[in-house]
Protein backbone atom coordinates (compact mmCIF):
# COMPACT_ATOMS: atom_id res chain seq x y z
CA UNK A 1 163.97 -141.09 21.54
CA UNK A 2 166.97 -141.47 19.86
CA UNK A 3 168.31 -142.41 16.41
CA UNK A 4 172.12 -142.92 16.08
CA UNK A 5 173.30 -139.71 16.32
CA UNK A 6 170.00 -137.68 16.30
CA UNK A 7 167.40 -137.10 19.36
CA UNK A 8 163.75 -137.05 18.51
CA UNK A 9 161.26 -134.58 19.88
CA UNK A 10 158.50 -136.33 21.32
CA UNK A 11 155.53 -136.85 20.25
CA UNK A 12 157.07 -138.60 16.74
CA UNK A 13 154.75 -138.16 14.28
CA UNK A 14 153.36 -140.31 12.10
CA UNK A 15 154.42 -139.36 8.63
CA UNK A 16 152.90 -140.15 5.09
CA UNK A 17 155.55 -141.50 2.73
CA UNK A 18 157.39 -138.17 2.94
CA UNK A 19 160.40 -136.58 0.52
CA UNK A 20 163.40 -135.25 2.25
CA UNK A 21 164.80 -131.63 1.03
CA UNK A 22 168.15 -131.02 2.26
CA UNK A 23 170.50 -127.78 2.57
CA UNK A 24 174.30 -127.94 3.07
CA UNK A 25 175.57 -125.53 4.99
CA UNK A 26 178.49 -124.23 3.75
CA UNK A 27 179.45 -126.14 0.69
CA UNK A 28 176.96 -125.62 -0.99
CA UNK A 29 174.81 -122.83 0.26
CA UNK A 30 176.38 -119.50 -1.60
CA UNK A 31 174.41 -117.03 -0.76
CA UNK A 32 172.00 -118.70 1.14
CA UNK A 33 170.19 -119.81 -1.64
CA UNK A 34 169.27 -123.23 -0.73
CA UNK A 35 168.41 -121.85 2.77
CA UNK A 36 166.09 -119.51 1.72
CA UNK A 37 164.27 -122.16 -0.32
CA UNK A 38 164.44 -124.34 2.28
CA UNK A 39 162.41 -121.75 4.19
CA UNK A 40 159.96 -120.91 2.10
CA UNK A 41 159.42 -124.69 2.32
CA UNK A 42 158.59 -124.84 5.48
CA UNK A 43 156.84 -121.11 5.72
CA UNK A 44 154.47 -122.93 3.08
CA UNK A 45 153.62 -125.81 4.73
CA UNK A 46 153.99 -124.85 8.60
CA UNK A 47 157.15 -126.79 9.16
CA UNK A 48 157.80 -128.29 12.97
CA UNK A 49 160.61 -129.53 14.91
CA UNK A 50 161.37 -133.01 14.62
CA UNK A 51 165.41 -133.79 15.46
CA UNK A 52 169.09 -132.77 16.13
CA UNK A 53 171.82 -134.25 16.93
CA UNK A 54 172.16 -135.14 20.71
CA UNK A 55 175.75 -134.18 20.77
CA UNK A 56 176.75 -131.67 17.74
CA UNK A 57 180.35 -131.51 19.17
CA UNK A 58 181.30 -135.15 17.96
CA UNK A 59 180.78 -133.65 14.68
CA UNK A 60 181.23 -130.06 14.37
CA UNK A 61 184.30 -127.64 15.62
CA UNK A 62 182.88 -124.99 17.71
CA UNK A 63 185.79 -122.61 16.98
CA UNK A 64 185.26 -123.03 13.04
CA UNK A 65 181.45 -122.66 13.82
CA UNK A 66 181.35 -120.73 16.25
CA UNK A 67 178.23 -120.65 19.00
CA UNK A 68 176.08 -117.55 19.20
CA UNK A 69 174.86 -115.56 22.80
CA UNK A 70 172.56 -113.79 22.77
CA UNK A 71 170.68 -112.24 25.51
CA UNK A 72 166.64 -112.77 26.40
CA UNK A 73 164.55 -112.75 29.18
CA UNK A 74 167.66 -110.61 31.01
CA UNK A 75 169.78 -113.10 30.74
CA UNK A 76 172.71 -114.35 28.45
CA UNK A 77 172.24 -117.96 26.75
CA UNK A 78 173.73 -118.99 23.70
CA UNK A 79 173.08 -121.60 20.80
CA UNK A 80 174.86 -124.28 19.67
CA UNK A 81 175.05 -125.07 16.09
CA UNK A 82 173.60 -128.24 15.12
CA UNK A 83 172.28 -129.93 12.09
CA UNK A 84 168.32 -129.63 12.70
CA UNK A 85 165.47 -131.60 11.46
CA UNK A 86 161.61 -130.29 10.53
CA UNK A 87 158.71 -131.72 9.11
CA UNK A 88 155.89 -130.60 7.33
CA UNK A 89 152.94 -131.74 6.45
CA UNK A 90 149.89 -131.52 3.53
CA UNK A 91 146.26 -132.02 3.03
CA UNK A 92 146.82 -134.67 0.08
CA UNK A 93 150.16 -136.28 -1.25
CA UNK A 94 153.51 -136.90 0.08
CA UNK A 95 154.31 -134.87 3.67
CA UNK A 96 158.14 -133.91 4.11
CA UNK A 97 161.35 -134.20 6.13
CA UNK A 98 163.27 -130.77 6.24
CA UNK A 99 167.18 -131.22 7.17
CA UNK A 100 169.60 -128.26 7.47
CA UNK A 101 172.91 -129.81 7.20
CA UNK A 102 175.75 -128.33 8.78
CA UNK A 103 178.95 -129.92 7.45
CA UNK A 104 180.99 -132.12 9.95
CA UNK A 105 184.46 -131.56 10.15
CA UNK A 106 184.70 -135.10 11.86
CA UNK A 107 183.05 -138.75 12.08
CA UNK A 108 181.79 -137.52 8.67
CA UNK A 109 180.53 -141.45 7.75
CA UNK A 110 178.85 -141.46 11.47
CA UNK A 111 177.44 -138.12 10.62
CA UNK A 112 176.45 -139.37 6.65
CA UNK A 113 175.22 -143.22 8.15
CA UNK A 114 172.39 -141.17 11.12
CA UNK A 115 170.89 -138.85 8.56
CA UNK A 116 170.44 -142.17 6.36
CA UNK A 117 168.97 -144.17 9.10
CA UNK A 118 166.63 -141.19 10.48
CA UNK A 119 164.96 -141.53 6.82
CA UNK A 120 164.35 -145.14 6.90
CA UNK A 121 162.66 -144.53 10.00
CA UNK A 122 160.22 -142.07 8.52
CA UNK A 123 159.83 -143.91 5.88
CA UNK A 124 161.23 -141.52 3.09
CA UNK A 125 160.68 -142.04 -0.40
CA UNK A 126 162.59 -139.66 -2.15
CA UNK A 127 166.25 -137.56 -0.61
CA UNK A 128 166.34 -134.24 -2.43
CA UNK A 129 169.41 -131.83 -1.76
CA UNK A 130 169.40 -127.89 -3.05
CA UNK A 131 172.31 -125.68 -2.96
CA UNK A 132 173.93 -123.20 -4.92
CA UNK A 133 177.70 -122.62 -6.05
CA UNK A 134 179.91 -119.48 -7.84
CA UNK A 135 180.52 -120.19 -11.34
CA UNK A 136 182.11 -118.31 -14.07
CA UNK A 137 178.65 -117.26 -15.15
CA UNK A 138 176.72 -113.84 -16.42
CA UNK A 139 174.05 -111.99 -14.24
CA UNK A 140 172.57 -111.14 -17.41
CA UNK A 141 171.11 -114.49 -18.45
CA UNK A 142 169.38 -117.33 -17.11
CA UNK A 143 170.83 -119.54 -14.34
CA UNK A 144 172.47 -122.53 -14.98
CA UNK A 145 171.26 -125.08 -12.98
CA UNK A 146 172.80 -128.69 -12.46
CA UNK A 147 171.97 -131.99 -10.87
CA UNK A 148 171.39 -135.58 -10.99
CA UNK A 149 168.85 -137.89 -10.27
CA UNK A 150 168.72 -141.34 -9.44
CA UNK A 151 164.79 -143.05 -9.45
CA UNK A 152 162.63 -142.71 -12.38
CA UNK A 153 160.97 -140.15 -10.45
CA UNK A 154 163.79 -137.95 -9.60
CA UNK A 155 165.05 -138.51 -13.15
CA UNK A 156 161.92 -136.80 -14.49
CA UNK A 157 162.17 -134.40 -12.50
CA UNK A 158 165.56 -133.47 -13.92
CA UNK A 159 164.18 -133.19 -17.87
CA UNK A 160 160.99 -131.51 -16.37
CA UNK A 161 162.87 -128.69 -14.94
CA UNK A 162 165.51 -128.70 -17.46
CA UNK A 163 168.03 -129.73 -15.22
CA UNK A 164 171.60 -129.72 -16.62
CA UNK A 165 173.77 -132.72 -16.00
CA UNK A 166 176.58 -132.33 -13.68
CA UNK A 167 180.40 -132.18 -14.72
CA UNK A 168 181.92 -130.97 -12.18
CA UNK A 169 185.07 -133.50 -10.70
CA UNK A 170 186.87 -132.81 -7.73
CA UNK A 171 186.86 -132.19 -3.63
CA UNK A 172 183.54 -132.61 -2.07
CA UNK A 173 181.88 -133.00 0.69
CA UNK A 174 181.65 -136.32 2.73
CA UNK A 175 178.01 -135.23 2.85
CA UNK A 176 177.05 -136.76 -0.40
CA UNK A 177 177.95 -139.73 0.56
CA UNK A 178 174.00 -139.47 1.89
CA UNK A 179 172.47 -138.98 -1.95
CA UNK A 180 175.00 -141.93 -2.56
CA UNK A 181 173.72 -144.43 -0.79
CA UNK A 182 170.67 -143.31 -0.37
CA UNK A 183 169.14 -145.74 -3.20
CA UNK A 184 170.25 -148.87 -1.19
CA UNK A 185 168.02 -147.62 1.53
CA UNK A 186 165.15 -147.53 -1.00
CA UNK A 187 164.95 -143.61 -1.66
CA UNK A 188 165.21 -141.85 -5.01
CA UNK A 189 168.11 -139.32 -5.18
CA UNK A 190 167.93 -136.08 -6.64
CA UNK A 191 170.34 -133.15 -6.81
CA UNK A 192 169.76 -129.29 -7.66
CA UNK A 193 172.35 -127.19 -7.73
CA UNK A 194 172.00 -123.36 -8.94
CA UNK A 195 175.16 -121.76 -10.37
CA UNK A 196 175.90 -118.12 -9.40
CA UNK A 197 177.51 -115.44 -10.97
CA UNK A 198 180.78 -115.23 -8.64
CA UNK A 199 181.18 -111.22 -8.76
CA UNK A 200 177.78 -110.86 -7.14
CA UNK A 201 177.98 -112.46 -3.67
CA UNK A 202 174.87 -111.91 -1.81
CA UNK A 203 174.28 -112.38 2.05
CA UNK A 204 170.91 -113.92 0.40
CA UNK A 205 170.86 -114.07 -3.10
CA UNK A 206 167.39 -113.88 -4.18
CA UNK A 207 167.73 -114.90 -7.32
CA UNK A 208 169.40 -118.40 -6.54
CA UNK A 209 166.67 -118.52 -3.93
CA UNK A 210 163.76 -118.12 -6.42
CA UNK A 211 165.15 -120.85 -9.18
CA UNK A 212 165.60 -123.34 -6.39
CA UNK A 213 161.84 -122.28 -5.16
CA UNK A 214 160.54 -122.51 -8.75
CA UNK A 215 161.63 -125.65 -9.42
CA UNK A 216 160.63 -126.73 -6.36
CA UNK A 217 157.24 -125.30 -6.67
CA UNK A 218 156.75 -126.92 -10.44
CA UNK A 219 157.79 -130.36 -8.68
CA UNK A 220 154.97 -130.36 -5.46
CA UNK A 221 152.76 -128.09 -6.58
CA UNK A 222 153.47 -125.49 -4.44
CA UNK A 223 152.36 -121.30 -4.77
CA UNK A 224 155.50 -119.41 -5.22
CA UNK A 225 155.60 -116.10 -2.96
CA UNK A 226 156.02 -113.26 -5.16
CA UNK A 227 158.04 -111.53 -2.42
CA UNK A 228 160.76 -113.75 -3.66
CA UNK A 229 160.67 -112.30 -7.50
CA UNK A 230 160.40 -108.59 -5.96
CA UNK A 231 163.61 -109.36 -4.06
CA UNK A 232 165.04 -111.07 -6.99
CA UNK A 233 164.33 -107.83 -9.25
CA UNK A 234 165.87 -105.73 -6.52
CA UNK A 235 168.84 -107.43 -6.72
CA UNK A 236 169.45 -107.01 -10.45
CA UNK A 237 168.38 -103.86 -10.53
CA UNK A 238 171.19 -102.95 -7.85
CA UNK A 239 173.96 -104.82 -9.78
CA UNK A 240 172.55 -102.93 -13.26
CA UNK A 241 173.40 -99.76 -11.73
CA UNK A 242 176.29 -100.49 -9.95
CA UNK A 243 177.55 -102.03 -13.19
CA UNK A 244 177.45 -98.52 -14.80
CA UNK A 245 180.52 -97.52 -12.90
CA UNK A 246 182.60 -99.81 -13.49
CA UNK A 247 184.28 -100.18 -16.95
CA UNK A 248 186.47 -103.37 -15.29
CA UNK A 249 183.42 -105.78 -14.40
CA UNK A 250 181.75 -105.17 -17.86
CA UNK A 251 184.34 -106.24 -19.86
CA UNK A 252 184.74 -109.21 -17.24
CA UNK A 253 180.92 -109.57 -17.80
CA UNK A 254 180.85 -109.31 -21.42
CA UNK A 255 183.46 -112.16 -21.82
CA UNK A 256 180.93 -114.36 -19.15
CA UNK A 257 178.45 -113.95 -21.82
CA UNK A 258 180.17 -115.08 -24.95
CA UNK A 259 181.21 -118.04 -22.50
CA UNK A 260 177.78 -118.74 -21.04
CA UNK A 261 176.45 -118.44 -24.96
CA UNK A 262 179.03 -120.77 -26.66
CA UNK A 263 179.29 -123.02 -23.16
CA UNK A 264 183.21 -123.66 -24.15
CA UNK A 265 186.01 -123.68 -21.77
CA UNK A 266 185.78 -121.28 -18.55
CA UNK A 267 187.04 -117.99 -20.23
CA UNK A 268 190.06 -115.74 -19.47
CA UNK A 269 189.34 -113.36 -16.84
CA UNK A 270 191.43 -110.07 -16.73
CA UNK A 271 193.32 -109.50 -13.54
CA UNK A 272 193.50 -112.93 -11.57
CA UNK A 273 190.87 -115.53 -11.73
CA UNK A 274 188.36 -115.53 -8.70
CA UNK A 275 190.25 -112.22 -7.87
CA UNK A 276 188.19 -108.50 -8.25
CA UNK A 277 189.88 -105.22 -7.99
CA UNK A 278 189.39 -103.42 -4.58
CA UNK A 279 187.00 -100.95 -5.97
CA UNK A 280 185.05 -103.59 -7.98
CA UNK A 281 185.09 -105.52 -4.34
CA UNK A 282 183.89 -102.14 -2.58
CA UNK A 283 180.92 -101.50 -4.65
CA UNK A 284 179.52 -105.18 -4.42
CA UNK A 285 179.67 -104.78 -0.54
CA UNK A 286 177.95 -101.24 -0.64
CA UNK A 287 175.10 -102.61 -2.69
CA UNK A 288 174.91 -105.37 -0.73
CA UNK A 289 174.77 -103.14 2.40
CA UNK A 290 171.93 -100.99 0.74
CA UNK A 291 169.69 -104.24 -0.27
CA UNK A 292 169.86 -105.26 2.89
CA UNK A 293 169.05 -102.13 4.89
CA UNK A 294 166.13 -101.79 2.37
């Protein structure tokens, strides 16, 4: 079965009124934040495959994302990447559309226009979208998290979670052209964007991960694994001691702070903005490399 630009697995399920949670992969997935969520999602609820799109290559550039082999069953296949569709489903409540975006680099209204019209087929009441972004933001305090909301629901959802407004102006992604429009197709619109410290960057950044899941978890309901805050504390730990080190990224950190407490204009930096020295560079990547490996 086919929807514009997406083919349906088969059986299609008969869905109850569900909410669609989004990732965008890359713009807004530092660290794999969103993705991580997005996972737990559908770990939680035993997600299945429901869609992707029939032909990714009228949308995506295979040598700017590139395809993977691999090699099983003694022989070499590869996969394609693709912008895939799950679905989940609960005992009581609202069941849910999963989509990992993958942005297009062309036909981006095609690509926008199918995502909207596999939604109205299911029905969907409510198009949520969770990401992350650098920011010139502190380890050391809370995360700043930003997003809008368009529905009465999705706007309580915003002051229950204490939700800052966005401010942000500038290039984006033809992708949100889907939380755009989205109201004339009947949906509520919400956005939840977590802002991370740009000096720690992650593979997976647990701690993005976790704010996105609690939020999530205070909106549906849902148990939050406490894998996720082990990880989390991990990962601070690591940057704590690394931090000790390095005389350079505390005084950039310090000056984060006084920004983050006074929220005034983005502060000076030393050295170049977005720019760390190549031994502050060095020991984020080793402590990356030593999270990971365990």
């Amino acid at each position: 079965m086919r929807i514009r630009a997406f083919e349906i697995d088969e059986p299609v399920p008969a869905l109850r009124e569900p909410h669609a949670i989004a990732v965008l992969k890359p713009w807004t997935d530092v660290g794999k934040s969103g993705s991580v969520a997005l996972r737990w999602m559908e770990d939680t609820l035993g997600a299945r495959d429901l869609a992707k799109l029939s032909k990714p290559g009228d949308f995506i550039d295979f040598t700017r994302h590139r395809p993977t082999s691999f090699v099983s069953g003694g022989r070499r296949r590869m996969t394609v990447p693709n912008t895939y569709v799950k679905y989940g489903r609960r005992e009581t409540g609202n069941d849910f559309i999963f989509l990992h975006m993958l942005e297009p680099h062309t036909h981006g209204d095609e690509y926008a226009e199918s995502i909207l019209e596999l939604m109205q087929y299911f029905g969907v009441k409510k198009y949520t979208i969770i990401g992350s972004m650098n920011d010139y933001v502190p380890h050391t305090r809370p995360l700043i998290v930003t997003g809008e909301g368009i529905g009465e629901g999705a706007k309580a959802d915003i002051e229950a979670n204490n939700i800052e407004s966005i401010e942000y102006q500038g290039p984006t992604s033809i992708c949100f052209l889907v939380s755009q429009q989205a109201p004339d197709f009947g949906m509520e619109s919400l956005s939840i964007i977590a802002h991370l410290p740009q000096y720690t960057q992650m593979e997976e950044d647990y701690t993005g991960a976790l704010k996105l899941i609690s939020i999530l978890a205070n909106i549906y309901g849902l148990p939050v694994d406490e894998n996720f805050i082990r990880k989390s504390e991990k990962q601070l730990e690591q940057v704590n001691t690394a931090l000790e080190t390095n005389p350079q990224l505390k005084t950039i950190i310090r000056q984060l702070e006084s920004h983050y407490d006074t929220r005034n204009d983005i502060p000076e930096i030393p050295e170049e903005p977005g720019e760390l020295s190549p031994e502050v560079e060095k020991f984020l990547a080793e402590m990356d490399r030593k999270f990971r490996e365990g």
